[in-house]
PDB file of N, CA and C in Angstrom:
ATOM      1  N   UNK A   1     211.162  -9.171 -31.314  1.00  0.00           N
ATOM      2  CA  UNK A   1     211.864  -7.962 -30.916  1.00  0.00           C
ATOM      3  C   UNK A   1     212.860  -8.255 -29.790  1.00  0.00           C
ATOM      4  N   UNK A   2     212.430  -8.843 -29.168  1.00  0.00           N
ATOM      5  CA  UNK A   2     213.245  -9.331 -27.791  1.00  0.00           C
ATOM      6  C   UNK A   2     214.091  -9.943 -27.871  1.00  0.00           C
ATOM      7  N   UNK A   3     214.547 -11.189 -29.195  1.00  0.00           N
ATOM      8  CA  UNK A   3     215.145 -11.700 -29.614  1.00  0.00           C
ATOM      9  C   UNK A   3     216.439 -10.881 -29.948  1.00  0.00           C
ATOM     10  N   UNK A   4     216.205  -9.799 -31.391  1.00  0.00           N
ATOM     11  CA  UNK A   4     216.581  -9.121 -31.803  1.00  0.00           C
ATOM     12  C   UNK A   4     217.835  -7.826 -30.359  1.00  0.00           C
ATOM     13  N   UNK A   5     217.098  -7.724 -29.323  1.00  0.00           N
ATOM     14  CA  UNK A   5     217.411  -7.014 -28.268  1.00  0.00           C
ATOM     15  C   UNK A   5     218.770  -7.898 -27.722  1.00  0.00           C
ATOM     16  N   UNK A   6     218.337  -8.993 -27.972  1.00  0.00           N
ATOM     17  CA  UNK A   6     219.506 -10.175 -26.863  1.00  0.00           C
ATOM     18  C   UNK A   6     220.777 -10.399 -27.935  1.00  0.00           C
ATOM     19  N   UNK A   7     220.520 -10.460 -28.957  1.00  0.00           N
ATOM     20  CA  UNK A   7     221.502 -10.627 -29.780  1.00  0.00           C
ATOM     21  C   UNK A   7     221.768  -8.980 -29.683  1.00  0.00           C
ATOM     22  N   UNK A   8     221.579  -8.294 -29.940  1.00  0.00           N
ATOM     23  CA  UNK A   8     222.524  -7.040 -30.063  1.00  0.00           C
ATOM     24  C   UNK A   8     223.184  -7.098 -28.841  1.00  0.00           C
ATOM     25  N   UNK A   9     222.773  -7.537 -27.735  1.00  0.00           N
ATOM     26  CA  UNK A   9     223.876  -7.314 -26.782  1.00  0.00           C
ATOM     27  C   UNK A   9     224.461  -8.738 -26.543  1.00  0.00           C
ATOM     28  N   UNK A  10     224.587  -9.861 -26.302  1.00  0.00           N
ATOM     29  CA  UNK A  10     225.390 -10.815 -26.476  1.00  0.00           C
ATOM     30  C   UNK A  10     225.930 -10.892 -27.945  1.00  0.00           C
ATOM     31  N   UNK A  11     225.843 -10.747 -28.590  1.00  0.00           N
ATOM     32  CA  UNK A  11     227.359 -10.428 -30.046  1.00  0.00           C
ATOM     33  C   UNK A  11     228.229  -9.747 -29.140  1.00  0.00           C
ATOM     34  N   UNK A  12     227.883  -8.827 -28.881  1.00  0.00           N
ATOM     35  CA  UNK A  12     229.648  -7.897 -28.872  1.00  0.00           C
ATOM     36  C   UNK A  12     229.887  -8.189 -27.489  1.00  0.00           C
ATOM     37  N   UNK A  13     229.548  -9.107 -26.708  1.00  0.00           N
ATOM     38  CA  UNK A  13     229.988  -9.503 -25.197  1.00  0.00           C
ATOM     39  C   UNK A  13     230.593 -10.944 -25.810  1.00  0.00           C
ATOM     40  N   UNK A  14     230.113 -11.699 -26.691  1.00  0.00           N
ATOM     41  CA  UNK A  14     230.771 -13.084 -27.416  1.00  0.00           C
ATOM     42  C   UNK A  14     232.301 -12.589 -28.375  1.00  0.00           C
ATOM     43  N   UNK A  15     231.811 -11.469 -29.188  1.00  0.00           N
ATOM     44  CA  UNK A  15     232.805 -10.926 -29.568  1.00  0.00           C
ATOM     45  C   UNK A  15     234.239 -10.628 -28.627  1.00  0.00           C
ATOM     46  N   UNK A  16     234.018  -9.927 -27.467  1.00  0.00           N
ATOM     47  CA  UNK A  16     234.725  -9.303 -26.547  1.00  0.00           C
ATOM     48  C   UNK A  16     235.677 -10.530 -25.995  1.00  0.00           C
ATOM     49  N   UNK A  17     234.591 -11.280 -25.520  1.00  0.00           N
ATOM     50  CA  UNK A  17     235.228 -13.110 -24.782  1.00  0.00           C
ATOM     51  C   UNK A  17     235.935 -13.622 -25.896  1.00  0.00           C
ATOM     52  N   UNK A  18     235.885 -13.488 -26.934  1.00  0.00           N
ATOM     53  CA  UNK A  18     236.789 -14.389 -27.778  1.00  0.00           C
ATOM     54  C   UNK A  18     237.767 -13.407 -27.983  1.00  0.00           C
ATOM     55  N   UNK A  19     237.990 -12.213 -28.093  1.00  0.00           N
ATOM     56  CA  UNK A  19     239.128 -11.456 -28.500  1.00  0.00           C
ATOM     57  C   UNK A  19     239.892 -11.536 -27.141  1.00  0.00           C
ATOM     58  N   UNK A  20     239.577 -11.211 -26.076  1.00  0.00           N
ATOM     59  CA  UNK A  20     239.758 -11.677 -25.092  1.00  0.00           C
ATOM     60  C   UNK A  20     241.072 -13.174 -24.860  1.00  0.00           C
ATOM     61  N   UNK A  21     239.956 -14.626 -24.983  1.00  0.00           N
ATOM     62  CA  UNK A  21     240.663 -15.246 -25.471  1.00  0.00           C
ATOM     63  C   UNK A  21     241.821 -15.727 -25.971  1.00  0.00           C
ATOM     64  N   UNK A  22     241.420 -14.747 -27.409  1.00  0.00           N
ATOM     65  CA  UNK A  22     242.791 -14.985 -27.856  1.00  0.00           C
ATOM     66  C   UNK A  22     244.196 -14.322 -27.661  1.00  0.00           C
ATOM     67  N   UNK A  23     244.003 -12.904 -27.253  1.00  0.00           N
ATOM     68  CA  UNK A  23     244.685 -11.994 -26.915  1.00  0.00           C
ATOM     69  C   UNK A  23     245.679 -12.398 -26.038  1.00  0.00           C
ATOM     70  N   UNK A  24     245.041 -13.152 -24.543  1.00  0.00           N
ATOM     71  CA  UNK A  24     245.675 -13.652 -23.455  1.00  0.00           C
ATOM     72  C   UNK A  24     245.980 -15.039 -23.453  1.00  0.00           C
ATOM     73  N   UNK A  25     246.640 -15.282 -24.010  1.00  0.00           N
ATOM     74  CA  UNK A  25     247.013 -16.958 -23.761  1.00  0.00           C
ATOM     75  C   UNK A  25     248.066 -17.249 -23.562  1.00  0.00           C
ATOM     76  N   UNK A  26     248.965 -16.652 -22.809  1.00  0.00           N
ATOM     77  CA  UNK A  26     249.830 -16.291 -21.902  1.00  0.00           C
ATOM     78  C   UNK A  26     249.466 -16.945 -20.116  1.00  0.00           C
ATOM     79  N   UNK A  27     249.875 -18.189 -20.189  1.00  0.00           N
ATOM     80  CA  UNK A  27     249.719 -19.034 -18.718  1.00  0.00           C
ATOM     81  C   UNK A  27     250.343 -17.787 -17.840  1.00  0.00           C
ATOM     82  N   UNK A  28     249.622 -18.068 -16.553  1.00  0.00           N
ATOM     83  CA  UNK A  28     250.248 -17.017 -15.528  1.00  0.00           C
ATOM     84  C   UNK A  28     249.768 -18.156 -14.551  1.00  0.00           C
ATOM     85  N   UNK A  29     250.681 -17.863 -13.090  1.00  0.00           N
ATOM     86  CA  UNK A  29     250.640 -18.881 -12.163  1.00  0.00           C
ATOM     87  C   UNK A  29     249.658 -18.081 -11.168  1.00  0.00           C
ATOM     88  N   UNK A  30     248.410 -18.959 -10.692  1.00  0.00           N
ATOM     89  CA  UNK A  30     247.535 -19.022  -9.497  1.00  0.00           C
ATOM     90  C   UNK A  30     248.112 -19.075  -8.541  1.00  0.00           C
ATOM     91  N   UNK A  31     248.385 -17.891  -7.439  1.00  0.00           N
ATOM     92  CA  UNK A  31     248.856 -18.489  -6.392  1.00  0.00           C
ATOM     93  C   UNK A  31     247.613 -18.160  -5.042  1.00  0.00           C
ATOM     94  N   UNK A  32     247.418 -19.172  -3.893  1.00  0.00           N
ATOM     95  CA  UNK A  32     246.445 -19.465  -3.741  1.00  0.00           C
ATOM     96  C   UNK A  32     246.852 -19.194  -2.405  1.00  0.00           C
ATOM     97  N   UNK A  33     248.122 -19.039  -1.811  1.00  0.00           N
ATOM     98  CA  UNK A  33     248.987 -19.231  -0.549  1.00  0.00           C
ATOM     99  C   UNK A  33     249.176 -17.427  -0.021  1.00  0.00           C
ATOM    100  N   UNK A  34     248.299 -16.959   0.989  1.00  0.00           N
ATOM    101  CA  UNK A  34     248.685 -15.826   0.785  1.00  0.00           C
ATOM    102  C   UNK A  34     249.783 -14.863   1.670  1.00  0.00           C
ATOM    103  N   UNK A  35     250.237 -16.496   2.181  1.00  0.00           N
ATOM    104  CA  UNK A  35     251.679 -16.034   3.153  1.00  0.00           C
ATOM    105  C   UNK A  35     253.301 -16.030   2.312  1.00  0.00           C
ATOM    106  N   UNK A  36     253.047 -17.219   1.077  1.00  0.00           N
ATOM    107  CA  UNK A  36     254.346 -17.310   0.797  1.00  0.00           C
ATOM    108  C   UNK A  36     254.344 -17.110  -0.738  1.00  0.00           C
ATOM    109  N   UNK A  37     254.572 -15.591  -0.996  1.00  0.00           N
ATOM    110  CA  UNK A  37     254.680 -15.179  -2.428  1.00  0.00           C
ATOM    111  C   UNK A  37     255.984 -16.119  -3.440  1.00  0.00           C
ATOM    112  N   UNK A  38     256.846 -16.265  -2.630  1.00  0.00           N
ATOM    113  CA  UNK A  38     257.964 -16.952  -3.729  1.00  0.00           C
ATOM    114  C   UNK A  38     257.768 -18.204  -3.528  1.00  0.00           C
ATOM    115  N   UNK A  39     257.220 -19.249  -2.480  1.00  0.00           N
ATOM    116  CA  UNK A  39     257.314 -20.832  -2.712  1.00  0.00           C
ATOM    117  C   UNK A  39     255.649 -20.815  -2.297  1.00  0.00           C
ATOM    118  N   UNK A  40     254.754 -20.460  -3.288  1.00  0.00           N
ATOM    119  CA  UNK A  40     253.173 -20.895  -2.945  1.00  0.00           C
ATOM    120  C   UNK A  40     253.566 -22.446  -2.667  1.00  0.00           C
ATOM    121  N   UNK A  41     252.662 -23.234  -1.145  1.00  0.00           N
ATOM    122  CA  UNK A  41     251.681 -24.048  -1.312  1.00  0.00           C
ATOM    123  C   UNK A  41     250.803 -24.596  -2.569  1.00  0.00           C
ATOM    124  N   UNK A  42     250.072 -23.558  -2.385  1.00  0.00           N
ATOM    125  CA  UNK A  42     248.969 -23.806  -3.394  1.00  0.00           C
ATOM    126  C   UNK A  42     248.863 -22.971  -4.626  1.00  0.00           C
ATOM    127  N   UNK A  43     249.809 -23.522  -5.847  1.00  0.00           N
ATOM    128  CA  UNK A  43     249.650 -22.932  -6.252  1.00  0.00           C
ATOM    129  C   UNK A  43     249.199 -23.987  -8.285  1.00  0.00           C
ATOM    130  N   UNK A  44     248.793 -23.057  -9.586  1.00  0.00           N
ATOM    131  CA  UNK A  44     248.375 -23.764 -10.661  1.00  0.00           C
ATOM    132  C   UNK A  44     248.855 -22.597 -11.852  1.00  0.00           C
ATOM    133  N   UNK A  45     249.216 -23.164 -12.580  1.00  0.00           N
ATOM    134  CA  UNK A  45     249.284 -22.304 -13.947  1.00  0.00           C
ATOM    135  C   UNK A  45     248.012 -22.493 -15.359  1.00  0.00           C
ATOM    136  N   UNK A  46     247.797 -21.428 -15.652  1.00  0.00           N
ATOM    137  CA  UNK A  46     246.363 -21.323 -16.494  1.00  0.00           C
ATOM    138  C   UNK A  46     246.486 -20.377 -17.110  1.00  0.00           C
ATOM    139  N   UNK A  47     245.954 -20.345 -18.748  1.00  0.00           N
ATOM    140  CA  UNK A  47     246.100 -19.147 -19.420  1.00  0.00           C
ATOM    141  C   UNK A  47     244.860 -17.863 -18.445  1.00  0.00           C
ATOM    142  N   UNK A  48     244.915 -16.538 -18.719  1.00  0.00           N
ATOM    143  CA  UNK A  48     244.559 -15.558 -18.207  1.00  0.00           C
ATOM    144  C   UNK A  48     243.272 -15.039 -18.804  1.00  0.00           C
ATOM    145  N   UNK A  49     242.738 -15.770 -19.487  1.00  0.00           N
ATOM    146  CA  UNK A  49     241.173 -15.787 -20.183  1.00  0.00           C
ATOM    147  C   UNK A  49     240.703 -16.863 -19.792  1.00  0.00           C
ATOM    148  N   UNK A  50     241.376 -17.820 -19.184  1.00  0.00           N
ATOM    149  CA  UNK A  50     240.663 -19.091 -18.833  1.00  0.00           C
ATOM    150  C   UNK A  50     240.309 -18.520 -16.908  1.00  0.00           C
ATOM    151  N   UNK A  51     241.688 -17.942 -16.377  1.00  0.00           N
ATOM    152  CA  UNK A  51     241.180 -16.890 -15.107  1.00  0.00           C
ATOM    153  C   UNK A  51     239.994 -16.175 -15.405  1.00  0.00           C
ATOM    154  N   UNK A  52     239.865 -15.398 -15.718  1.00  0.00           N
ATOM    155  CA  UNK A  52     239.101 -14.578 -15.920  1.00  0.00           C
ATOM    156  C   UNK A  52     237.530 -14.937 -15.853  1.00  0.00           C
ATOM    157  N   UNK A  53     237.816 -15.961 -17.013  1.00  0.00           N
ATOM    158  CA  UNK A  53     236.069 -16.550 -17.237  1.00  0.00           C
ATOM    159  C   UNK A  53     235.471 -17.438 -15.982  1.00  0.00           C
ATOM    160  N   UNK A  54     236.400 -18.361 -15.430  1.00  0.00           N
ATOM    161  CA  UNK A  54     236.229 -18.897 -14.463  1.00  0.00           C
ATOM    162  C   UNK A  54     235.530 -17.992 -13.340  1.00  0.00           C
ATOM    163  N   UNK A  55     236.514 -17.148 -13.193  1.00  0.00           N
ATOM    164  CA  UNK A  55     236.450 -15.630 -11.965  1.00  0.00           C
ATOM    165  C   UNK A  55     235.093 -15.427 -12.293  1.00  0.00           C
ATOM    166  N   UNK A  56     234.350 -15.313 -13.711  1.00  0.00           N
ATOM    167  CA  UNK A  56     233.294 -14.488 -14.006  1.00  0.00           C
ATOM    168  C   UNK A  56     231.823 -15.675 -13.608  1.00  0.00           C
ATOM    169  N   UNK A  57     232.604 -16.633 -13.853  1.00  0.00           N
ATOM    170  CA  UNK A  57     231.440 -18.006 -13.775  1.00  0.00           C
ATOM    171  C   UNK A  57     231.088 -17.676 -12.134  1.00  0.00           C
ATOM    172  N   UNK A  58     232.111 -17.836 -11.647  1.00  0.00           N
ATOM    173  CA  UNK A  58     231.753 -18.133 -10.022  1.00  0.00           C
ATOM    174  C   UNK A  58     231.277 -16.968  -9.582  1.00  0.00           C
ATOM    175  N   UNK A  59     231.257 -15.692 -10.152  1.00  0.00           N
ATOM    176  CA  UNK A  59     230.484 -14.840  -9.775  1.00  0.00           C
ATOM    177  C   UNK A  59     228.939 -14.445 -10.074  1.00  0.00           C
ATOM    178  N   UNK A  60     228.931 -15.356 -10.913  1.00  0.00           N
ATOM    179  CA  UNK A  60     227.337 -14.999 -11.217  1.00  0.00           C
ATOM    180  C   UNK A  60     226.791 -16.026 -10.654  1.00  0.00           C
ATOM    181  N   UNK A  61     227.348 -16.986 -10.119  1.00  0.00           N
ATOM    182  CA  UNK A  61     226.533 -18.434  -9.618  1.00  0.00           C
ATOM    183  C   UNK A  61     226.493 -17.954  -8.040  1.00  0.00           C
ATOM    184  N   UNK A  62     227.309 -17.471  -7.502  1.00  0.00           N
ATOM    185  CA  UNK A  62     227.353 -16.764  -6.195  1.00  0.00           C
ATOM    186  C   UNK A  62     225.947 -15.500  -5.860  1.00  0.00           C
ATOM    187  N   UNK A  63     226.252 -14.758  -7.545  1.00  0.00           N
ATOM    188  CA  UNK A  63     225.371 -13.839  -6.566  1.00  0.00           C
ATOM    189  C   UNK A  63     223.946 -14.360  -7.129  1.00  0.00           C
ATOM    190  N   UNK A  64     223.932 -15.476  -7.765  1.00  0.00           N
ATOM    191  CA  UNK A  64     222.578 -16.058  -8.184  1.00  0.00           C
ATOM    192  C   UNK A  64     221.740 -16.450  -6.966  1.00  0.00           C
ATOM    193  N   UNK A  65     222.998 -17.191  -6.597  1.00  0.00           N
ATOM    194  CA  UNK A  65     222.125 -18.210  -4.768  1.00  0.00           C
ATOM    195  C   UNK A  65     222.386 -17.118  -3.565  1.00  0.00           C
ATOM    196  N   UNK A  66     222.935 -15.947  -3.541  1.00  0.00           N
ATOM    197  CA  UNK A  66     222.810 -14.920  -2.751  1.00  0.00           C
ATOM    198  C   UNK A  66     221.345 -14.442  -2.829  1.00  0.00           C
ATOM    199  N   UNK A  67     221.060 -13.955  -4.221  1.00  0.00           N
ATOM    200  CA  UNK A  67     219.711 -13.617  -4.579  1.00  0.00           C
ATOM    201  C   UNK A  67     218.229 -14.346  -3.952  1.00  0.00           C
ATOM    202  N   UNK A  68     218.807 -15.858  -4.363  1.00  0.00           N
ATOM    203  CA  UNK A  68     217.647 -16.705  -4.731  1.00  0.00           C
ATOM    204  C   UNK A  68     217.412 -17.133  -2.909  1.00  0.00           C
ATOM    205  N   UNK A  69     218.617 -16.770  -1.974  1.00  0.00           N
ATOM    206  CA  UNK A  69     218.384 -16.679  -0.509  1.00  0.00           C
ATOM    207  C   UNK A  69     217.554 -15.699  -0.040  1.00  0.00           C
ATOM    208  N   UNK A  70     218.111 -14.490  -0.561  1.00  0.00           N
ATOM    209  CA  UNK A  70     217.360 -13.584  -0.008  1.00  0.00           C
ATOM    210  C   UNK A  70     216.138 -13.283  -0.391  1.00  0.00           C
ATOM    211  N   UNK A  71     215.420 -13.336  -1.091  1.00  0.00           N
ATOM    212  CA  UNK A  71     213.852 -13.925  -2.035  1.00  0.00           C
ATOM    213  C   UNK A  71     213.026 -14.844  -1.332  1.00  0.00           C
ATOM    214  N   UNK A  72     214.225 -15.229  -0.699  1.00  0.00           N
ATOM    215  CA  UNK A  72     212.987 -16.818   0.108  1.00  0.00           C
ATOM    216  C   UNK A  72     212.195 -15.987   0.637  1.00  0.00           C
ATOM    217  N   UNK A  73     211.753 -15.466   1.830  1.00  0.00           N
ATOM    218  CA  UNK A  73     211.016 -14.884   2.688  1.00  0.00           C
ATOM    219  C   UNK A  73     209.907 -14.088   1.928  1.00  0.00           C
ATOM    220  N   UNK A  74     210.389 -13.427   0.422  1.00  0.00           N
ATOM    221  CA  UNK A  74     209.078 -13.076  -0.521  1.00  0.00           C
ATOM    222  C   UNK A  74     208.261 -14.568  -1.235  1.00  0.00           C
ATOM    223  N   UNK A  75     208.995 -15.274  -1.472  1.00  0.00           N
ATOM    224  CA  UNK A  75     208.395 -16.542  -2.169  1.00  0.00           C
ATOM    225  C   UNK A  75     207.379 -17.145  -0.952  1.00  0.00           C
ATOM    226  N   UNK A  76     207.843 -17.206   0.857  1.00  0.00           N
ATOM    227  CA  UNK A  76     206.785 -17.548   1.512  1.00  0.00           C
ATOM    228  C   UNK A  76     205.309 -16.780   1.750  1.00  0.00           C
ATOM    229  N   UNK A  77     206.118 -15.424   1.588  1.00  0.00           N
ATOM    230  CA  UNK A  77     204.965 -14.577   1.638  1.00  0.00           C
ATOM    231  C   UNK A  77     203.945 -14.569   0.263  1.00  0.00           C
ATOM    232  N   UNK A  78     204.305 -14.973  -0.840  1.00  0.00           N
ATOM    233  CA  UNK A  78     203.709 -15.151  -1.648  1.00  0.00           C
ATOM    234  C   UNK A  78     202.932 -16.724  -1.639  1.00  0.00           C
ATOM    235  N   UNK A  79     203.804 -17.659  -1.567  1.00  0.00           N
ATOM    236  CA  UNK A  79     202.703 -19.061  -1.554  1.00  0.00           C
ATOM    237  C   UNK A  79     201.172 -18.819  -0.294  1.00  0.00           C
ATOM    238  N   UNK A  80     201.967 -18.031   1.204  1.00  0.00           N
ATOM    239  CA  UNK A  80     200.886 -17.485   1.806  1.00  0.00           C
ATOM    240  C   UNK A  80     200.010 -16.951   1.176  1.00  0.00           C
ATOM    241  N   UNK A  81     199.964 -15.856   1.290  1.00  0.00           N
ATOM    242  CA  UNK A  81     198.992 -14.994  -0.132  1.00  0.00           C
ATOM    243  C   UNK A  81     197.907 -16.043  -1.076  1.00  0.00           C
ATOM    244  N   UNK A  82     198.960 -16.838  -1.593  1.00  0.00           N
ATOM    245  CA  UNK A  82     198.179 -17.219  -3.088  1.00  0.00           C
ATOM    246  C   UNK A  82     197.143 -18.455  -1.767  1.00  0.00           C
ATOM    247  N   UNK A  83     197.542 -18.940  -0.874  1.00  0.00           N
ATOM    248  CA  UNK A  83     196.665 -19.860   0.237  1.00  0.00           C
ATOM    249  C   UNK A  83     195.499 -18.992   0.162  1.00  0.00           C
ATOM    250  N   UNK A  84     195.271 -17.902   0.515  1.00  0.00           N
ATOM    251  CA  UNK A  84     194.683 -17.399   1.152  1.00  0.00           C
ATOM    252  C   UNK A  84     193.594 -16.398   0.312  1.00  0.00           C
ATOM    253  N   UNK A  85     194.159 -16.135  -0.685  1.00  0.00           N
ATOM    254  CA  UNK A  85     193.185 -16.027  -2.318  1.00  0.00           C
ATOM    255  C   UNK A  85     192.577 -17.244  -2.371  1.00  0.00           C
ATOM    256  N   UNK A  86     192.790 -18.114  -2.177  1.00  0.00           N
ATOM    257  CA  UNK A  86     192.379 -19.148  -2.903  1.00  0.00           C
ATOM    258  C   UNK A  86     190.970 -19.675  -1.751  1.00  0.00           C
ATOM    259  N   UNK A  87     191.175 -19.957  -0.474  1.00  0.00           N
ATOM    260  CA  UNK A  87     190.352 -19.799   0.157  1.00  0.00           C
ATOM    261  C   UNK A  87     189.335 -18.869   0.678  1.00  0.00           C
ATOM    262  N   UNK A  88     189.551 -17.567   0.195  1.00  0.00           N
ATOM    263  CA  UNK A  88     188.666 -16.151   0.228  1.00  0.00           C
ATOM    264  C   UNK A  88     188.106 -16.558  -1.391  1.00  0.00           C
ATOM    265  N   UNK A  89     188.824 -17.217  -2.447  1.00  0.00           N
ATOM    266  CA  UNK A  89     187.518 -17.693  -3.671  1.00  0.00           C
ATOM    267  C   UNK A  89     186.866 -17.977  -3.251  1.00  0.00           C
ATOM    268  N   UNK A  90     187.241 -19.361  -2.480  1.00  0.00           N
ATOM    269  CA  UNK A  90     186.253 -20.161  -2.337  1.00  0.00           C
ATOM    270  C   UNK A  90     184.857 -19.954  -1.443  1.00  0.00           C
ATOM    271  N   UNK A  91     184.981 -19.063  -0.208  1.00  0.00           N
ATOM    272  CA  UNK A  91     184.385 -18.156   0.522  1.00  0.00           C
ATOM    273  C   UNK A  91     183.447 -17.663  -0.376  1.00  0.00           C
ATOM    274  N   UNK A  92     183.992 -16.817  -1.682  1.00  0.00           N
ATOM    275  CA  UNK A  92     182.643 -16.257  -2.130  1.00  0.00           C
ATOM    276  C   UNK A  92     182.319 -16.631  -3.003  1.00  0.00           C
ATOM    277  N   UNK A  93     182.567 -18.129  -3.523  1.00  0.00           N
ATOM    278  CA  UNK A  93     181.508 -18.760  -5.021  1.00  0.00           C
ATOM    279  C   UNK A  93     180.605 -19.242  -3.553  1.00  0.00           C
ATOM    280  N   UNK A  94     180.916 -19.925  -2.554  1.00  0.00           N
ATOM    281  CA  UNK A  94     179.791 -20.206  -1.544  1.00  0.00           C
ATOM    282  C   UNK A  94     178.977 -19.325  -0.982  1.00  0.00           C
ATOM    283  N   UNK A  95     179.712 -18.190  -0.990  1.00  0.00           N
ATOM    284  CA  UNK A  95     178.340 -17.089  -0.613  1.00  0.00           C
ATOM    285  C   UNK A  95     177.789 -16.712  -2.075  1.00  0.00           C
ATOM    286  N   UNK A  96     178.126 -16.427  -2.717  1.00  0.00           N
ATOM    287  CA  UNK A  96     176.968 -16.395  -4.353  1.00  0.00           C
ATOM    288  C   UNK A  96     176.489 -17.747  -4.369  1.00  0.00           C
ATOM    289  N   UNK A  97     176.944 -18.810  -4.228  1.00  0.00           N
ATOM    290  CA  UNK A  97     175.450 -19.931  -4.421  1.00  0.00           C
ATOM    291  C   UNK A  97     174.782 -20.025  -3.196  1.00  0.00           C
ATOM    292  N   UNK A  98     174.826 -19.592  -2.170  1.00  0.00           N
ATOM    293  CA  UNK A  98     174.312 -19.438  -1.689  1.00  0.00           C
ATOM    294  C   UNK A  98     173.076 -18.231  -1.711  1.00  0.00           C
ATOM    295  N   UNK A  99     173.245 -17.227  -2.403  1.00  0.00           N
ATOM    296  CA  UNK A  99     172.606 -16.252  -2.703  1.00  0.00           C
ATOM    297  C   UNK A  99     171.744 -16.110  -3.544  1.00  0.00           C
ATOM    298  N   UNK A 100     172.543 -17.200  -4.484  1.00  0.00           N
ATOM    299  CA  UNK A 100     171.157 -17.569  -6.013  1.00  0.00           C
ATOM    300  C   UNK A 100     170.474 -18.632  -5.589  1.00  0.00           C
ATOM    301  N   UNK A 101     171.201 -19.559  -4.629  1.00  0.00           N
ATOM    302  CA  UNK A 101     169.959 -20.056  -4.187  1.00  0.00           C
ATOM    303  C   UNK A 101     168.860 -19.350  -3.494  1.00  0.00           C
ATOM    304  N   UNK A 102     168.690 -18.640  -2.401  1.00  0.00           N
ATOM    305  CA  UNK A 102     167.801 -17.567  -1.770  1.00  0.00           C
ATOM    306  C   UNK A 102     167.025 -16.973  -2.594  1.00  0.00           C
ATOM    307  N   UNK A 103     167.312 -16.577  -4.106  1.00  0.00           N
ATOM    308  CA  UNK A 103     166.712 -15.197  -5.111  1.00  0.00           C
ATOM    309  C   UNK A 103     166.179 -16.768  -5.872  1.00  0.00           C
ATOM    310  N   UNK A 104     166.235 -17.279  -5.905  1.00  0.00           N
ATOM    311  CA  UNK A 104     165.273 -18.754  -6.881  1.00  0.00           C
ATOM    312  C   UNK A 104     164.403 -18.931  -5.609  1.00  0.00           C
ATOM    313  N   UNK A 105     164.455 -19.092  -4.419  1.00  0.00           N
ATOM    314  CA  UNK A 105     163.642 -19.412  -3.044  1.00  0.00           C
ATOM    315  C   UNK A 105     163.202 -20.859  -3.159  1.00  0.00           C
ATOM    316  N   UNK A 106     164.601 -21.089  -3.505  1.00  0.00           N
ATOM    317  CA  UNK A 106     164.315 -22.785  -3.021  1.00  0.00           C
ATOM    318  C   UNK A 106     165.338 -22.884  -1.747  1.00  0.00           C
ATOM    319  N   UNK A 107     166.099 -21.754  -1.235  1.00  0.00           N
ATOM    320  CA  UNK A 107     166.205 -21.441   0.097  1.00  0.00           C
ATOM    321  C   UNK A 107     165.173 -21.163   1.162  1.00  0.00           C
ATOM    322  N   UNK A 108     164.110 -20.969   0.799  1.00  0.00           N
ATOM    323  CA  UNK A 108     162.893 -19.977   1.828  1.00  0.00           C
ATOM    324  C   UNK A 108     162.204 -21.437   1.990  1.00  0.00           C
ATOM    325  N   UNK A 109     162.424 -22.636   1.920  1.00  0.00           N
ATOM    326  CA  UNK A 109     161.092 -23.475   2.092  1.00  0.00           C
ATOM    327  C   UNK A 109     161.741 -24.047   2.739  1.00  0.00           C
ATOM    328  N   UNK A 110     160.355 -23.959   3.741  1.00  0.00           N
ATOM    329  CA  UNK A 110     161.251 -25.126   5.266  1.00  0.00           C
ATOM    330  C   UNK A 110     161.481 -26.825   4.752  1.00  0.00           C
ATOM    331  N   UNK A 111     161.628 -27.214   6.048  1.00  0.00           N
ATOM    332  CA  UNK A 111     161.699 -28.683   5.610  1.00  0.00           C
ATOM    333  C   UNK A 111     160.206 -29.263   5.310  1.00  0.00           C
ATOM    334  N   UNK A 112     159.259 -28.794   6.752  1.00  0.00           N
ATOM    335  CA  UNK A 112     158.070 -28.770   6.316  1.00  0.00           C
ATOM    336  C   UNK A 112     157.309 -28.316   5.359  1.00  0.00           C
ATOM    337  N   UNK A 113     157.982 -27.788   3.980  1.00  0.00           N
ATOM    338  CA  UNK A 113     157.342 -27.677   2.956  1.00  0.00           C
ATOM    339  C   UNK A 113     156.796 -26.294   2.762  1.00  0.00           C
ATOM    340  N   UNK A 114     156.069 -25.410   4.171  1.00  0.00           N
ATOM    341  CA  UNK A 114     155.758 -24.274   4.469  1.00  0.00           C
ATOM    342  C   UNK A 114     156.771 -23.153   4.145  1.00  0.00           C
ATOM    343  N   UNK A 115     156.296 -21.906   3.486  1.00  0.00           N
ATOM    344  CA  UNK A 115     157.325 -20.811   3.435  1.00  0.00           C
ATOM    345  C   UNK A 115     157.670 -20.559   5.077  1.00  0.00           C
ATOM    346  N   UNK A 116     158.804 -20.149   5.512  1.00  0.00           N
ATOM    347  CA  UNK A 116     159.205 -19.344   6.689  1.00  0.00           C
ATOM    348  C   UNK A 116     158.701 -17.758   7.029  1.00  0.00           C
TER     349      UNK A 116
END
């Protein structure tokens, strides 16, 4: 089903990028200089679907590691956590064997052999 879900919506976003594509392939000049509109520095020519996609790449990789920054501080609080489950297990399989030992009363016998 989920499958089915992803393809209905990437088709017509693959669709879109290629009409896209082809539509614009018309080079337009990058200018990169934002003091000198008629003699850019820095400037590149590139078709305007090849802008675009680029524009779109660097935006999802941006707000990926924006994300994956701001998450840190849940990911510590979580490896904490999972520490600390893990040592509150362990806490109580030692207090239950400890407990079935007591209810068998091979806890109750001293060393001397005598019940307490």
């Amino acid at each position: 089903m989920t499958g089915f879900i992803k393809a209905l919506i990437l088709v017509p976003i693959g669709f879109v990028i290629i009409l896209l594509a082809i539509a614009n392939r018309t080079p337009i000049v990058i200018s990169l200089d934002p003091f000198s509109a008629q003699a850019p520095l820095i400037s590149f020519t590139a078709p305007l679907w090849l802008t675009l996609l680029v524009a779109l790449a660097i935006g999802v990789i941006v707000g990926g590691v924006a994300a994956w920054l701001v998450q840190g501080k849940h990911r510590k609080l979580e490896r904490q956590y999972k520490r600390e489950c893990d040592s509150l297990r362990k806490e109580v399989e030692s207090t239950r064997e400890a407990a079935r030992t007591r209810q068998d009363g091979t806890a109750l016998i001293g060393q001397d052999g005598a019940r307490p």
